[in-house]
N, C-alpha and C. Protein backbone atom coordinates (compact mmCIF):
# COMPACT_ATOMS: atom_id res chain seq x y z
N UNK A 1 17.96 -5.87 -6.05
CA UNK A 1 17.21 -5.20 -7.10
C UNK A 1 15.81 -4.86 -6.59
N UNK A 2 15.46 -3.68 -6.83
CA UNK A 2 14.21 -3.05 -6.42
C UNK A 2 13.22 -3.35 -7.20
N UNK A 3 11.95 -3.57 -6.60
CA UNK A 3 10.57 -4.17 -7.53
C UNK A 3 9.74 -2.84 -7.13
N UNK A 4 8.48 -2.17 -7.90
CA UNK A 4 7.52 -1.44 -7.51
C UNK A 4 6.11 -2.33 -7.75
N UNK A 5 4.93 -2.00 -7.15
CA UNK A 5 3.64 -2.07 -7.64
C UNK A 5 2.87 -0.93 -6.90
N UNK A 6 2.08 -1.13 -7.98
CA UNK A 6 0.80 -0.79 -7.81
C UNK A 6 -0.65 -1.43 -7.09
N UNK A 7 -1.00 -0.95 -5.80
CA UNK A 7 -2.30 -1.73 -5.92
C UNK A 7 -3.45 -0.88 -5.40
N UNK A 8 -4.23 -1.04 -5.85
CA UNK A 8 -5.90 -0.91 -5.85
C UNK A 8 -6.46 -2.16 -4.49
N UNK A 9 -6.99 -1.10 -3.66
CA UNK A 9 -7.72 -1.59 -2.34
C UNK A 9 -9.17 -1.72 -2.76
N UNK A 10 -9.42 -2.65 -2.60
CA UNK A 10 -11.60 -2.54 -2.36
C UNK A 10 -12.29 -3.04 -1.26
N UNK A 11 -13.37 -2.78 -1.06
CA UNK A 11 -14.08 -3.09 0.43
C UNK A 11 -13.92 -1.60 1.21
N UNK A 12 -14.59 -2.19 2.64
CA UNK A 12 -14.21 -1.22 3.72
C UNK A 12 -12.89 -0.65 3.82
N UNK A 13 -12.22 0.23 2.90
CA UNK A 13 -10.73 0.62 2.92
C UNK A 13 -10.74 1.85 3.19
N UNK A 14 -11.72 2.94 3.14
CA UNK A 14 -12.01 4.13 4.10
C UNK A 14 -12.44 5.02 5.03
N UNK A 15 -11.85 5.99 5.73
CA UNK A 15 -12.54 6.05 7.46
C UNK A 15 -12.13 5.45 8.36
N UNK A 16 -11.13 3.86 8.05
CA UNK A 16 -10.89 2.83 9.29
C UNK A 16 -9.45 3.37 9.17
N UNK A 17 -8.68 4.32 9.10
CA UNK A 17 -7.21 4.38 9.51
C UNK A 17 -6.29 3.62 8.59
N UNK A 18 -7.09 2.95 6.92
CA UNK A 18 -6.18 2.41 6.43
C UNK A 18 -4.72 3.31 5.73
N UNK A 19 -4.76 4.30 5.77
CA UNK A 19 -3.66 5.32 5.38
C UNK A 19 -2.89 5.62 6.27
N UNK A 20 -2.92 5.78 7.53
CA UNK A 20 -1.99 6.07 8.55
C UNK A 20 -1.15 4.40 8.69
N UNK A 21 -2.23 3.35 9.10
CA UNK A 21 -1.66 2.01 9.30
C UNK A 21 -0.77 1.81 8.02
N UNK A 22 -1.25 2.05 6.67
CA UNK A 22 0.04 1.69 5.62
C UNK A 22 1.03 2.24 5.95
N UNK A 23 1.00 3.59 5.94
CA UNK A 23 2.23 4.35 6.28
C UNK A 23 3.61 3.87 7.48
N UNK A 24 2.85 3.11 8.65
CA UNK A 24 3.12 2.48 9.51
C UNK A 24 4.02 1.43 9.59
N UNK A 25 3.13 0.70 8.58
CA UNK A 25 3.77 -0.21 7.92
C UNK A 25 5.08 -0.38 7.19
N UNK A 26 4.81 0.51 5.96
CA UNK A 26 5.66 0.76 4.85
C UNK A 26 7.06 1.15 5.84
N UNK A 27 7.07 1.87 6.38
CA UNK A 27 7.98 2.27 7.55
C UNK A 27 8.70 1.65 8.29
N UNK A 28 7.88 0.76 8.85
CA UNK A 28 8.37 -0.72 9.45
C UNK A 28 9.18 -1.31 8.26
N UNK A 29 9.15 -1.70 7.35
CA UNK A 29 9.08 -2.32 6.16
C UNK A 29 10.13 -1.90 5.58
N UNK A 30 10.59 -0.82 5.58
CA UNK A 30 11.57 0.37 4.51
C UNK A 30 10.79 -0.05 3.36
N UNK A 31 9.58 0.16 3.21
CA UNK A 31 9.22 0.29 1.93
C UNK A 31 9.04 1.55 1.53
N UNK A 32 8.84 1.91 0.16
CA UNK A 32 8.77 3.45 0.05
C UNK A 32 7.70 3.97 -1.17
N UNK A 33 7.02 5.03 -1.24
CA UNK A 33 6.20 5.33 -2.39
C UNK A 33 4.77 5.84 -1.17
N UNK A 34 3.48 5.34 -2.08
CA UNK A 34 2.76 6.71 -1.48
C UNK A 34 1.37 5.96 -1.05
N UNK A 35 0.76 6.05 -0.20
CA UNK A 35 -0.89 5.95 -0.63
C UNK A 35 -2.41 7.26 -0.56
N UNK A 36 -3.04 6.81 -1.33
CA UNK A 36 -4.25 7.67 -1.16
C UNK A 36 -5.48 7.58 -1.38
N UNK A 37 -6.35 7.94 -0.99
CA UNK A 37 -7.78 7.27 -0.91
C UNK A 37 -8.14 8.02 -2.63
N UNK A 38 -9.10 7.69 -3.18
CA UNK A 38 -9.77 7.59 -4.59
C UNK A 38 -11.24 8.04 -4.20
N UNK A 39 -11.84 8.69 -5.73
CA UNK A 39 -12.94 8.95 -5.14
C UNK A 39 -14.04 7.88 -5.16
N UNK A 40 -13.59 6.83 -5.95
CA UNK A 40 -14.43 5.91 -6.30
C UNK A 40 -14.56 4.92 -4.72
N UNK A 41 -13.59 5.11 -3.58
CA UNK A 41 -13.85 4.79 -2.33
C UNK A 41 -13.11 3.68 -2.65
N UNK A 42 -11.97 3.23 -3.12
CA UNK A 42 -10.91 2.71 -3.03
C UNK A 42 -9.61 3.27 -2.36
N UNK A 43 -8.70 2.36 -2.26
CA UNK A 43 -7.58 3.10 -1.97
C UNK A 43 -6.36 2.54 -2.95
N UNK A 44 -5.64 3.73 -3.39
CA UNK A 44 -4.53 3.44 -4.23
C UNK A 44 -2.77 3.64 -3.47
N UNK A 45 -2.27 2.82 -3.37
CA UNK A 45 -1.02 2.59 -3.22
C UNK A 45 0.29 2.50 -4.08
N UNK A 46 1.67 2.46 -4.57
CA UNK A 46 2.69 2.36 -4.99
C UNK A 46 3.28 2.21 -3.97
N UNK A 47 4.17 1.15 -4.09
CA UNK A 47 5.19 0.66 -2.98
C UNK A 47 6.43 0.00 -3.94
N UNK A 48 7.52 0.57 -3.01
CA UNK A 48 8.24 -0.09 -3.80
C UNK A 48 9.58 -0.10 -2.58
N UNK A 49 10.42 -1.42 -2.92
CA UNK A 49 11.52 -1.56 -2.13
C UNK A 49 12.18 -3.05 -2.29
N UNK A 50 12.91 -3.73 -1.65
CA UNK A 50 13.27 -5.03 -1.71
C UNK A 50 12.20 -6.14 -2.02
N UNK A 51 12.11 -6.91 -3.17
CA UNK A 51 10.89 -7.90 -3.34
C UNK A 51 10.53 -8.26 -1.84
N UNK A 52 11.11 -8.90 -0.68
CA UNK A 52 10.95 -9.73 0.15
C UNK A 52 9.82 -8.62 0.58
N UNK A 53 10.47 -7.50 1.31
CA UNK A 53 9.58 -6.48 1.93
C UNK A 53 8.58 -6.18 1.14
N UNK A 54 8.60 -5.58 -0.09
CA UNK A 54 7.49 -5.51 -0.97
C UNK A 54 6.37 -6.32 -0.51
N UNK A 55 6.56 -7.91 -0.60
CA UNK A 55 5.88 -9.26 -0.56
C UNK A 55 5.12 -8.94 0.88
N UNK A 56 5.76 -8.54 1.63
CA UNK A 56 5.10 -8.53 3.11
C UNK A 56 4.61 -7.54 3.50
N UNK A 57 4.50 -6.07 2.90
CA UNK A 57 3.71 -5.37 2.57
C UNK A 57 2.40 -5.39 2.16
N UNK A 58 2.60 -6.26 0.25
CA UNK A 58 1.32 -6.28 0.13
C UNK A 58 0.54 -7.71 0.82
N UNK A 59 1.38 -8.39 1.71
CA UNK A 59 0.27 -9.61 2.50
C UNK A 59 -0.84 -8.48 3.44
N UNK A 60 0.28 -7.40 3.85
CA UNK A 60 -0.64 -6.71 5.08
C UNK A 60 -1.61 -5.87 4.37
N UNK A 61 -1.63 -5.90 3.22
CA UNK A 61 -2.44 -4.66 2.38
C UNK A 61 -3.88 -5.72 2.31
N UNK A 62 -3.82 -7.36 2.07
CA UNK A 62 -4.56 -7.91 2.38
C UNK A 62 -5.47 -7.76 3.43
N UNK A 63 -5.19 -7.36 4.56
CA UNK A 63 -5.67 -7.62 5.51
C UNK A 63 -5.93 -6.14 6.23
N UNK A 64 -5.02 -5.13 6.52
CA UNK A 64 -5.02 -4.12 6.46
C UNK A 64 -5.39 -3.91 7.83
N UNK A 65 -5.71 -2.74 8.46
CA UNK A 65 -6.08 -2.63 10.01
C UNK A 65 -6.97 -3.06 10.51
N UNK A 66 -7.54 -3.15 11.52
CA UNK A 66 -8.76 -4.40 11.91
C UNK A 66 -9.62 -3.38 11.94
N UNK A 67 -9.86 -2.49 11.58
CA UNK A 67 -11.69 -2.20 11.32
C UNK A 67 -11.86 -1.94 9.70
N UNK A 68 -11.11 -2.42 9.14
CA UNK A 68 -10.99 -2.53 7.49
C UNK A 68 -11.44 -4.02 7.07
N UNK A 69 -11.95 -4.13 6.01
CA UNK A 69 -12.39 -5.29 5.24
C UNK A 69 -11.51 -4.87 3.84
N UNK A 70 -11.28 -5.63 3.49
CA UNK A 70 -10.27 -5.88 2.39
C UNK A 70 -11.09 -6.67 1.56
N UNK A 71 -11.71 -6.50 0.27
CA UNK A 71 -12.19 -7.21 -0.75
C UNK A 71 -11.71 -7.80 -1.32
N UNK A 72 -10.96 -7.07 -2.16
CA UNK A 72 -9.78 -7.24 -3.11
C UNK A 72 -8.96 -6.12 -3.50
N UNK A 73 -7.65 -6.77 -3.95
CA UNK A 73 -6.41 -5.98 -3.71
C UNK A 73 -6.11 -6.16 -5.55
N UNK A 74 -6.14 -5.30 -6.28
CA UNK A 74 -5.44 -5.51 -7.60
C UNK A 74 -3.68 -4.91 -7.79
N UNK A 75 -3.15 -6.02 -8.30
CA UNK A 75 -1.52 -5.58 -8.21
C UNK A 75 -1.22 -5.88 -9.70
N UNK A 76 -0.27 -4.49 -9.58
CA UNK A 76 0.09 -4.48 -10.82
C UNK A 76 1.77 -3.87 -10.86
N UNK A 77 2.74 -4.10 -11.42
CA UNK A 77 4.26 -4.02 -11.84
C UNK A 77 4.32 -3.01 -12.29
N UNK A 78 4.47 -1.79 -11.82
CA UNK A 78 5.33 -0.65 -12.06
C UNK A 78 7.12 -0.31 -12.24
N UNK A 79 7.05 0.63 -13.16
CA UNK A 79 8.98 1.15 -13.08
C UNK A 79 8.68 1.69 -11.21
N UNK A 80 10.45 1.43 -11.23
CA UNK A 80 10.65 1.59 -9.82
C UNK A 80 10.69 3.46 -10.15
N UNK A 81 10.19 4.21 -9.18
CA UNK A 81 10.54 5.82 -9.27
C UNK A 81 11.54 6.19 -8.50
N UNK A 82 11.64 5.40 -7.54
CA UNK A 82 13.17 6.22 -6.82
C UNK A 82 12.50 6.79 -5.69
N UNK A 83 11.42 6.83 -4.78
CA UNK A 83 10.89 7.29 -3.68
C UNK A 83 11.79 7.15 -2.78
N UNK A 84 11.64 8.20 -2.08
CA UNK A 84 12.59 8.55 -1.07
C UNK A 84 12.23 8.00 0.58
N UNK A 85 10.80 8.04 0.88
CA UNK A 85 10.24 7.84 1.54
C UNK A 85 8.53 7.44 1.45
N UNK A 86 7.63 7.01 2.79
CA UNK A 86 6.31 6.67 2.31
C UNK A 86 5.92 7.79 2.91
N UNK A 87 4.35 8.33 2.12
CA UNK A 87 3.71 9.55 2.50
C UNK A 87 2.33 9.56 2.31
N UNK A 88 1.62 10.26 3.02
CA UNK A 88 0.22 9.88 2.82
C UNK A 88 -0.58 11.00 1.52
N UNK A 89 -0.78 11.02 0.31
CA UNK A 89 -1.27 11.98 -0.52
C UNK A 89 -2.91 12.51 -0.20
């Protein structure tokens, strides 16, 4: 059974490659859904795929590429949409 979320990036989350590295990830991962930077200088994500992968997704969303600082990560339970693939918006 498929899980989605939502999460909200804060800190250093733009300019350092955090959108290509998710994508990277998510990929690695078979996770699927989208991310994109915000103007408020966050970054917003939907991911969705097997809880396990999900789970290890958002650990790396923690931490994110090494010239990123990760503040905080807000997650939130979305309907699954049926994404086909991950893409950068």
């Amino acid at each position: 059974m498929k899980q989605a979320v939502a999460l909200t990036l804060q800190g250093r989350v733009q300019n350092v490659g955090f959108r290509f590295s998710a994508k990277r990830k998510a990929e690695e991962l078979d996770v699927k859904g989208f991310v994109k930077n915000q103007i408020d200088g966050t970054v917003y994500i939907e991911a969705e795929g097997e809880p396990e992968t999900v789970n290890k997704f958002i650990s790396w969303c923690h931490e994110g590429p090494p010239s990123a600082i990760v503040e905080k990560v807000n997650k939130e339970t979305i309907p699954v949409n049926g994404y086909k693939q991950f893409v950068i918006k």
